[in-house]
N, C-alpha and C. Protein backbone atom coordinates (compact mmCIF):
# COMPACT_ATOMS: atom_id res chain seq x y z
N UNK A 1 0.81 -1.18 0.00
CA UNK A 1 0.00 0.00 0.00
C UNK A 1 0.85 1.25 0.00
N UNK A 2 0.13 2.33 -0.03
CA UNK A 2 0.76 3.82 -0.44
C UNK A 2 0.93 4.07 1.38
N UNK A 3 1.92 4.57 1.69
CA UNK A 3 2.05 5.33 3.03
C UNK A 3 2.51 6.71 2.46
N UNK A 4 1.74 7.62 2.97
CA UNK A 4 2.13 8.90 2.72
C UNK A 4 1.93 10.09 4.15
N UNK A 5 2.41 11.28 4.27
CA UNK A 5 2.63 11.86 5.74
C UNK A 5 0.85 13.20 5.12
N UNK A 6 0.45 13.42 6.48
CA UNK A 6 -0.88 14.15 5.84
C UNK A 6 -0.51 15.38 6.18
N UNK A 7 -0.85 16.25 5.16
CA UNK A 7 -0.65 17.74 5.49
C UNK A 7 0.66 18.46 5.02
N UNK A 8 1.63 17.83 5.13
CA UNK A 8 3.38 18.00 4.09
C UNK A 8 3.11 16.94 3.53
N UNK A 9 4.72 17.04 2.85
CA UNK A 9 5.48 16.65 1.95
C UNK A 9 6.79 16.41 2.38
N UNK A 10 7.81 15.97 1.69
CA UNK A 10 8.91 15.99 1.89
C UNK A 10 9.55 14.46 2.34
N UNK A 11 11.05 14.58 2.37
CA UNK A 11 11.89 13.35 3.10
C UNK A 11 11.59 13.55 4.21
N UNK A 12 11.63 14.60 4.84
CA UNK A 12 11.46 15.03 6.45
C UNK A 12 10.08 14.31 6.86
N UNK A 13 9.46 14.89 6.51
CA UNK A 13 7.85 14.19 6.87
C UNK A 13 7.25 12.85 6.77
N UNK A 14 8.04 12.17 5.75
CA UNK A 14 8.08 10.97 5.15
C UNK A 14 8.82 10.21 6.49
N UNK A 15 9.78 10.69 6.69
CA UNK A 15 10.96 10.07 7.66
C UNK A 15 10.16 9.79 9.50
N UNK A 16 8.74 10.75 9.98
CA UNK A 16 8.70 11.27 11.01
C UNK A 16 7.31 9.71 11.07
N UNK A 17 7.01 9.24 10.10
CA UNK A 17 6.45 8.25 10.18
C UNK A 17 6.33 6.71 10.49
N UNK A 18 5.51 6.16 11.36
CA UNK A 18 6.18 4.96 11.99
C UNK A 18 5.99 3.71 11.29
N UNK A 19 5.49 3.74 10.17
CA UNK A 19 5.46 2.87 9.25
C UNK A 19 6.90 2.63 8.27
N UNK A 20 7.28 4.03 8.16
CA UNK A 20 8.56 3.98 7.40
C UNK A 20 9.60 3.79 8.59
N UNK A 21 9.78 4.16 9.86
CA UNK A 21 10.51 3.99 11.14
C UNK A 21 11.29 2.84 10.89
N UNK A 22 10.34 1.70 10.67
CA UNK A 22 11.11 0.52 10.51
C UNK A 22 11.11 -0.19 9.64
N UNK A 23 11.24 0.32 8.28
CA UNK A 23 10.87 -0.39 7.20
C UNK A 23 12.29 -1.29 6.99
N UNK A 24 12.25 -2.52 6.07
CA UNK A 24 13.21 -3.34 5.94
C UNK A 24 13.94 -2.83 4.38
N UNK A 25 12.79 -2.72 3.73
CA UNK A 25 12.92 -2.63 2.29
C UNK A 25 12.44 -1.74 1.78
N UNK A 26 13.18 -0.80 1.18
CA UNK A 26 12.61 0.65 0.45
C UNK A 26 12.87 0.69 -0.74
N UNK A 27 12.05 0.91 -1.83
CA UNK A 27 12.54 1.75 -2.85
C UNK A 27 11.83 3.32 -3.16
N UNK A 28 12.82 4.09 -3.58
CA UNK A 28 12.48 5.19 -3.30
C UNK A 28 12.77 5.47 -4.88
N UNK A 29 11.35 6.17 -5.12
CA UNK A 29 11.10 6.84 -6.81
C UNK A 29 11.69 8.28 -6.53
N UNK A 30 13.03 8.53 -7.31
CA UNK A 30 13.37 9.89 -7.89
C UNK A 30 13.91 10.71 -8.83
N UNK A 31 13.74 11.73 -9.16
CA UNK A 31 14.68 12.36 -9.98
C UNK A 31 16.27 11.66 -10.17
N UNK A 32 16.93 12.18 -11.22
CA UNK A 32 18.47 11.79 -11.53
C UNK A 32 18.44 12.70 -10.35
N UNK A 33 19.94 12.05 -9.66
CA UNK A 33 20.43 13.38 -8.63
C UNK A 33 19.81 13.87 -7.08
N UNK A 34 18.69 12.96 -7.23
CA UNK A 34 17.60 13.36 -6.14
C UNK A 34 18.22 13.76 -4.85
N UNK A 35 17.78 13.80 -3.71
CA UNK A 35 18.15 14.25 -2.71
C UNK A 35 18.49 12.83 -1.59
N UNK A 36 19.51 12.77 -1.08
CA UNK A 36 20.03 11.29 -0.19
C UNK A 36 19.44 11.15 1.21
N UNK A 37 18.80 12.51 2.00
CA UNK A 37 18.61 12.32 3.20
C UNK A 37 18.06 11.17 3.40
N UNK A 38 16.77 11.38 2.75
CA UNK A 38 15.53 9.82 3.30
C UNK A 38 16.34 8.32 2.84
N UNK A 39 17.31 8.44 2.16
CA UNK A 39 18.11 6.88 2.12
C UNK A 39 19.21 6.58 3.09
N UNK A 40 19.65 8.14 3.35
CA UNK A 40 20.59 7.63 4.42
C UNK A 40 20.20 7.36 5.54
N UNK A 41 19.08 7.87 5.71
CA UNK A 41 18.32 8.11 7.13
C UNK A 41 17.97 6.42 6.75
N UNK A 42 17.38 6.15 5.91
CA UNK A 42 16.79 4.78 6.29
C UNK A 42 17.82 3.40 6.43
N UNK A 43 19.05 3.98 5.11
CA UNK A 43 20.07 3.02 5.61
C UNK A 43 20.78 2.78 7.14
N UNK A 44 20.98 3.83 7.65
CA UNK A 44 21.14 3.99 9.03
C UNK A 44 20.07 3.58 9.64
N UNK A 45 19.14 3.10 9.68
CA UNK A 45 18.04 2.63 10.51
C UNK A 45 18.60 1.16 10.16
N UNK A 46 18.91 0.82 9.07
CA UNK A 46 18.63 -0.84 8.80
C UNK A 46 18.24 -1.33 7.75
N UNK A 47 17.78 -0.27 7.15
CA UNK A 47 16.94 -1.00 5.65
C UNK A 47 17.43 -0.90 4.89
N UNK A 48 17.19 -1.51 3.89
CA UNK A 48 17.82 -1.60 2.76
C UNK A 48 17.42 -0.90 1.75
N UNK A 49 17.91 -0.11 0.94
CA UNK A 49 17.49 1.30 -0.02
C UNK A 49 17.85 0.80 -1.52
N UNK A 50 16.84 0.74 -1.98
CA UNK A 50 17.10 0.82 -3.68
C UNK A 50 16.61 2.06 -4.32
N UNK A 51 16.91 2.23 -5.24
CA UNK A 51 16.60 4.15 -5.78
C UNK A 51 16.13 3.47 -7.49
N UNK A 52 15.01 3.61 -7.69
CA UNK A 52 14.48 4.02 -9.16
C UNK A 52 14.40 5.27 -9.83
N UNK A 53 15.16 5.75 -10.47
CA UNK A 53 15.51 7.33 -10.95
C UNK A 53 14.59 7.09 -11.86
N UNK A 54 13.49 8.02 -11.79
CA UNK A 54 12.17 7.35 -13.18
C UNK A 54 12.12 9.39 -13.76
N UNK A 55 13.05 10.27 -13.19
CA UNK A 55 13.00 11.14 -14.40
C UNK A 55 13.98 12.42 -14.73
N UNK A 56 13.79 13.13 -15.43
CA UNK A 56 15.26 14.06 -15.07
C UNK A 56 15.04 15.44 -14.87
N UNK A 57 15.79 16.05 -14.23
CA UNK A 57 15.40 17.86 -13.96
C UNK A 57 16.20 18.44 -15.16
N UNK A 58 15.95 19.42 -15.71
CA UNK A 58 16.85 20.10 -16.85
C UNK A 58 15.81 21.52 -17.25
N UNK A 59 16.94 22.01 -17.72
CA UNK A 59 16.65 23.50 -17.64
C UNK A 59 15.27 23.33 -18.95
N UNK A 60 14.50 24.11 -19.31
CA UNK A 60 13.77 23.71 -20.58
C UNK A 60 14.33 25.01 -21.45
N UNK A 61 14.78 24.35 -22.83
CA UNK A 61 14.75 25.60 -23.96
C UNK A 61 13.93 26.69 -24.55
N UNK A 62 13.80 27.75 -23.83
CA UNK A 62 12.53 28.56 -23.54
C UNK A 62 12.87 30.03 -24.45
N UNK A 63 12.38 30.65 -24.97
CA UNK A 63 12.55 31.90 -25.30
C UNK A 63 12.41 32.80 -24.42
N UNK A 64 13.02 33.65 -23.88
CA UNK A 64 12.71 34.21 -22.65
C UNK A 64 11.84 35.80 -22.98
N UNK A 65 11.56 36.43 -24.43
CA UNK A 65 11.14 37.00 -24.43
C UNK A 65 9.66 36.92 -24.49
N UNK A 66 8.92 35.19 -24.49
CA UNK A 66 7.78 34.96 -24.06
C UNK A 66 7.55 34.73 -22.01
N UNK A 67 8.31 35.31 -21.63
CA UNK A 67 8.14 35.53 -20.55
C UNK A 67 7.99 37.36 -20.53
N UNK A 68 9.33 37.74 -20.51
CA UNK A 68 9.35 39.44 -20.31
C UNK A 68 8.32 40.58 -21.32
N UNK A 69 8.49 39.77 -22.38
CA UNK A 69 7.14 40.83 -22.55
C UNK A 69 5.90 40.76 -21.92
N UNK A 70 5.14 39.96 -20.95
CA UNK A 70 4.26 40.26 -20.17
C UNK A 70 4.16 41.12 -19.05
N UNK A 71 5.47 40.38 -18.70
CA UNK A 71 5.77 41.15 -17.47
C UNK A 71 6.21 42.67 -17.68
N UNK A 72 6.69 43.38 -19.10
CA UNK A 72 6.46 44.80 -19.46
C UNK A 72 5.32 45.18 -19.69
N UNK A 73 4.37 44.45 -19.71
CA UNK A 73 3.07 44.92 -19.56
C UNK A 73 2.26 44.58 -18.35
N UNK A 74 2.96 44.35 -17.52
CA UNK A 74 2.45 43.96 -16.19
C UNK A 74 1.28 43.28 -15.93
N UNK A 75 1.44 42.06 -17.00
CA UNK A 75 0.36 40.87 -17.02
C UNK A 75 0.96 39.55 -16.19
N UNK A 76 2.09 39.77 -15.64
CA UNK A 76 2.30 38.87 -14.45
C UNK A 76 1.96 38.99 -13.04
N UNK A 77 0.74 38.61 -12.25
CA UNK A 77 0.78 39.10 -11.30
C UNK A 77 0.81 38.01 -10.16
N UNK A 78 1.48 36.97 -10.69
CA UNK A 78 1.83 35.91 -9.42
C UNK A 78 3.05 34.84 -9.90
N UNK A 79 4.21 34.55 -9.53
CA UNK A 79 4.65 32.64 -9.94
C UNK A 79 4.77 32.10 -8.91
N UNK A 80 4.85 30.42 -9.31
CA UNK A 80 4.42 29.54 -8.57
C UNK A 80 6.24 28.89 -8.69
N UNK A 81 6.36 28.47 -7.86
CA UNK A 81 7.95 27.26 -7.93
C UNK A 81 7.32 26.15 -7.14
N UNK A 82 7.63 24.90 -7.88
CA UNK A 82 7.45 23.99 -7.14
C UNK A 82 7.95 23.23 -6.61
N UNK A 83 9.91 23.70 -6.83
CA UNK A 83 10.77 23.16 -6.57
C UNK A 83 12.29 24.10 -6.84
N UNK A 84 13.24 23.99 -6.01
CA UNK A 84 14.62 24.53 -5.77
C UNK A 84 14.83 25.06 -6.97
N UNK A 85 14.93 23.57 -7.65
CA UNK A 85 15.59 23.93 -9.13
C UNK A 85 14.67 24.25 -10.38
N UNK A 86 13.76 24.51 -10.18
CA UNK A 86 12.58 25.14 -11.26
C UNK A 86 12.89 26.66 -11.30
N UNK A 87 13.33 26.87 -9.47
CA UNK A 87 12.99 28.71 -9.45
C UNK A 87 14.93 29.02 -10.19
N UNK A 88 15.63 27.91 -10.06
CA UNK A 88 16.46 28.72 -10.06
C UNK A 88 16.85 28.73 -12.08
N UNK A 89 16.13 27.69 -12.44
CA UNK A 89 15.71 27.44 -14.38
C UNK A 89 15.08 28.28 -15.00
N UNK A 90 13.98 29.21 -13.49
CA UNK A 90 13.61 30.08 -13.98
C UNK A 90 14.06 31.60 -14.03
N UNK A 91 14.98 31.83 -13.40
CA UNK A 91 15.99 32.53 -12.96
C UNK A 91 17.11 33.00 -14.26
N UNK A 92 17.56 31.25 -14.63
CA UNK A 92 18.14 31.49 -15.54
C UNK A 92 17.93 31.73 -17.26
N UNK A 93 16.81 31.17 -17.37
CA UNK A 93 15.53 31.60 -18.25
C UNK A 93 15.85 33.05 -18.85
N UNK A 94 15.21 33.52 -17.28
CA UNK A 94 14.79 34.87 -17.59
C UNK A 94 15.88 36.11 -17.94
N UNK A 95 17.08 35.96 -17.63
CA UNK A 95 18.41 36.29 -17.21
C UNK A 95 18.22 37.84 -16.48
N UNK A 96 19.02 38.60 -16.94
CA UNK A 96 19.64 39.83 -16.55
C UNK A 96 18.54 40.49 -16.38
N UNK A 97 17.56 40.38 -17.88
CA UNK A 97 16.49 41.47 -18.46
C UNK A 97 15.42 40.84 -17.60
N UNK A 98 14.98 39.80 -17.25
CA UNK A 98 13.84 39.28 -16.11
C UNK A 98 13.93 39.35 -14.47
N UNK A 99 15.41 39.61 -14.25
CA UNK A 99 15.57 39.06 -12.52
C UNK A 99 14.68 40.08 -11.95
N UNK A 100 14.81 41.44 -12.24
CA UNK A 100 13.86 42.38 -11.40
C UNK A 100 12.66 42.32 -11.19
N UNK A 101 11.66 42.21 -12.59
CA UNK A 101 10.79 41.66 -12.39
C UNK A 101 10.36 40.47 -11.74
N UNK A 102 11.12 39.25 -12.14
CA UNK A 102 10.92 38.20 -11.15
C UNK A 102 10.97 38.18 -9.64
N UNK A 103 11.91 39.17 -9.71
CA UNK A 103 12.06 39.50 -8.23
C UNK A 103 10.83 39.95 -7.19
N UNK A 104 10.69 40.84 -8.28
CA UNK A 104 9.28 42.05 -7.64
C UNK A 104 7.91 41.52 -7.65
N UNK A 105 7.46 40.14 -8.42
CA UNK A 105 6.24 39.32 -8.58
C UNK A 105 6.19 38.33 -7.51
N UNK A 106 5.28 38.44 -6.69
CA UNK A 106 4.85 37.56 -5.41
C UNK A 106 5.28 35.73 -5.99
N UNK A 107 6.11 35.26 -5.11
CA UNK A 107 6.54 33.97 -5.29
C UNK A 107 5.23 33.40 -4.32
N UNK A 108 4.71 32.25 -5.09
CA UNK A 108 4.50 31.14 -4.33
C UNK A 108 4.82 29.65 -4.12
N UNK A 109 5.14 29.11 -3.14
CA UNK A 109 6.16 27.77 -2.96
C UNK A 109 5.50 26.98 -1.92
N UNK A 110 5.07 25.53 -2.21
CA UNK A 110 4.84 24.91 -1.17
C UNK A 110 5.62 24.09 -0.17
N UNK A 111 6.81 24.85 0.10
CA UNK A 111 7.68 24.38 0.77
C UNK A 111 8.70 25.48 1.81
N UNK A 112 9.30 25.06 2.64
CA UNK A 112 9.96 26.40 3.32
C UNK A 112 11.26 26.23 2.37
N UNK A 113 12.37 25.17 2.14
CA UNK A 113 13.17 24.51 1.52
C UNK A 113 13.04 25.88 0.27
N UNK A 114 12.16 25.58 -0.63
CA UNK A 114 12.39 26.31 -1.86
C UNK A 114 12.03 27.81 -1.47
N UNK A 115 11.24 28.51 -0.34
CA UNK A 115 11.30 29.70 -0.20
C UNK A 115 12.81 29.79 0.71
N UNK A 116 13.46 29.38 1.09
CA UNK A 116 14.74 29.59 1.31
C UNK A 116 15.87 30.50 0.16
N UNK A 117 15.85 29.30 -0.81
CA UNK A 117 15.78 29.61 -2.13
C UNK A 117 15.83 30.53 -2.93
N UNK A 118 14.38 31.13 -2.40
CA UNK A 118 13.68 32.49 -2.74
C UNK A 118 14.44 33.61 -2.79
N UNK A 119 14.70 33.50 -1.09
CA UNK A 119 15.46 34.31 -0.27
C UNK A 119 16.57 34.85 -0.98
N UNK A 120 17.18 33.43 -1.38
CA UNK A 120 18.52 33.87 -1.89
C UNK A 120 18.43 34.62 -2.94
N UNK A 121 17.67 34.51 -3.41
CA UNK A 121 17.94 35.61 -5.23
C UNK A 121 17.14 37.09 -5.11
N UNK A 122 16.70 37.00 -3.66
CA UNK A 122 16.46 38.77 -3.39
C UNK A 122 15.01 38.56 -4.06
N UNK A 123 13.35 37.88 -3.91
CA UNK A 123 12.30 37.49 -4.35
C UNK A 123 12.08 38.20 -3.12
N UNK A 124 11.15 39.49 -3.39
CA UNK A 124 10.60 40.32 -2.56
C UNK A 124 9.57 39.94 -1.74
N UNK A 125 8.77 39.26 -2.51
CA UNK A 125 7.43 38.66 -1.08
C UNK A 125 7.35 37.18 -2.21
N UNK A 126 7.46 36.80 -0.70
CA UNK A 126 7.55 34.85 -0.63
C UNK A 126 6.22 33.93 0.48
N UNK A 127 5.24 33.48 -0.13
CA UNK A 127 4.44 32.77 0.19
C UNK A 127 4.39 31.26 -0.04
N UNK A 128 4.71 31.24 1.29
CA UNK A 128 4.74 29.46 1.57
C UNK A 128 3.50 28.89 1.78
N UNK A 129 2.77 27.97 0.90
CA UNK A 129 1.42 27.93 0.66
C UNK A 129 1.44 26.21 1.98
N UNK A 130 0.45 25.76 1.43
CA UNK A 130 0.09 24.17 1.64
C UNK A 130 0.44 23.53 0.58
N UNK A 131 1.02 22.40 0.72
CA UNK A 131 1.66 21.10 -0.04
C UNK A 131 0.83 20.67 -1.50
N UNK A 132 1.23 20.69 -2.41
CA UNK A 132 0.76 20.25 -3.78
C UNK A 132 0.06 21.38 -4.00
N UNK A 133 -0.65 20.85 -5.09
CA UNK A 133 -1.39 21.74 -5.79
C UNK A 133 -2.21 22.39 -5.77
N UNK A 134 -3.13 21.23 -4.74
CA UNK A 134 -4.16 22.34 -4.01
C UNK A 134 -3.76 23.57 -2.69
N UNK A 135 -2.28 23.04 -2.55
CA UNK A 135 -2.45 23.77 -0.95
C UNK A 135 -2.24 25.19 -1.80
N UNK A 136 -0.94 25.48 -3.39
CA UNK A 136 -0.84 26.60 -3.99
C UNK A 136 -1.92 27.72 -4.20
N UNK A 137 -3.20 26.87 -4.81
CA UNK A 137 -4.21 27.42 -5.18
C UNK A 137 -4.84 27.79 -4.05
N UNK A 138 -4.59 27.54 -2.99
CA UNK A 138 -5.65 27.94 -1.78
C UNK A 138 -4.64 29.09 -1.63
N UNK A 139 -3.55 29.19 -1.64
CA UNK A 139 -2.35 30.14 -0.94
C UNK A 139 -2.42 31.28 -2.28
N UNK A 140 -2.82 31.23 -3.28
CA UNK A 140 -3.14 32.33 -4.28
C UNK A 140 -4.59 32.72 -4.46
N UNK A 141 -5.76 31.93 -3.70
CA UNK A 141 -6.66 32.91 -3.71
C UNK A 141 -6.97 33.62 -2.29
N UNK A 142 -6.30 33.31 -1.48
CA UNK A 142 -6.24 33.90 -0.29
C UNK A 142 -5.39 34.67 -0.26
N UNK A 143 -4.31 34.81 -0.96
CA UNK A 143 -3.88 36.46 -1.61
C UNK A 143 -4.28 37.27 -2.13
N UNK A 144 -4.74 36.81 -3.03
CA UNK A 144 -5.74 38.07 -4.02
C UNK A 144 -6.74 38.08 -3.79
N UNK A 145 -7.61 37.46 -2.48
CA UNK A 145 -8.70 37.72 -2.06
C UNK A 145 -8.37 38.64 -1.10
N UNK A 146 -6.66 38.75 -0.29
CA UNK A 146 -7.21 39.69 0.68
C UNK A 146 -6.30 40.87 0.52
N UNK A 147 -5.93 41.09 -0.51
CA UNK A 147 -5.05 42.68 -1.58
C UNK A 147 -6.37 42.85 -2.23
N UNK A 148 -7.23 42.82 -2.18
CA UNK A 148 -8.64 43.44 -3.04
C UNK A 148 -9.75 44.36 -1.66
């Protein structure tokens, strides 16, 4: 069966569970490159860790002037990151001629991890929503429901 943590996300949350506490046998679905905590943590418990890398992170080949010309017309009025390396693809995307703007457009992130992130590239207001997709959408209309 599926064990999953309610309310987060994450290795952390995953890890705080007593089903996974003592698991014997794990395999853990991730990205190339993924992140080691939750294997080391579990190898150090005892179990045994296999890793299925089922996909890859990479920058996407984007034109970046289908981003900035909106945002010169100030038809951007929210982004979403859903991960470390999305904000920072998008970062590089956008380059020189986007960072300000990107900067100055309300981030939303369902994670503290990637508003950390945020932090770093000088992202002026950073909203850490609820986990997946729905927690985003609740965390962007409860913004622009309460700036109106």
């Amino acid at each position: 069966g599926v064990i999953a943590p309610q309310g987060r996300y994450g290795s952390e949350a995953r890890l705080e569970l007593a089903e996974v506490a003592g698991a014997r046998r794990v395999v853990i679905f991730r990205g190339e490159g993924g992140r080691e905590l939750l294997g080391e943590t579990l190898s150090s418990r005892g179990a045994r860790v296999e890793y299925a890398e089922c996909y890859r992170r990479c920058r996407p080949d984007l034109d970046p002037a289908r981003l900035l010309a909106p945002w010169a017309r100030n038809e951007i009025d929210a982004v979403t990151a859903t991960s470390s390396e999305g904000l920072r693809n998008l970062f590089e995307i956008v380059g020189n001629a986007g960072r300000e703007p990107l900067q100055r457009t309300p981030l939303f992130v369902p994670h503290p991890r990637i508003a950390e992130s945020a932090r770093g590239y000088q992202v002026e207001t950073v909203v850490v929503t609820g986990p997946g997709d729905n927690g985003l959408l609740a965390g962007l209309t409860a913004y622009f429901s309460a700036a109106r």
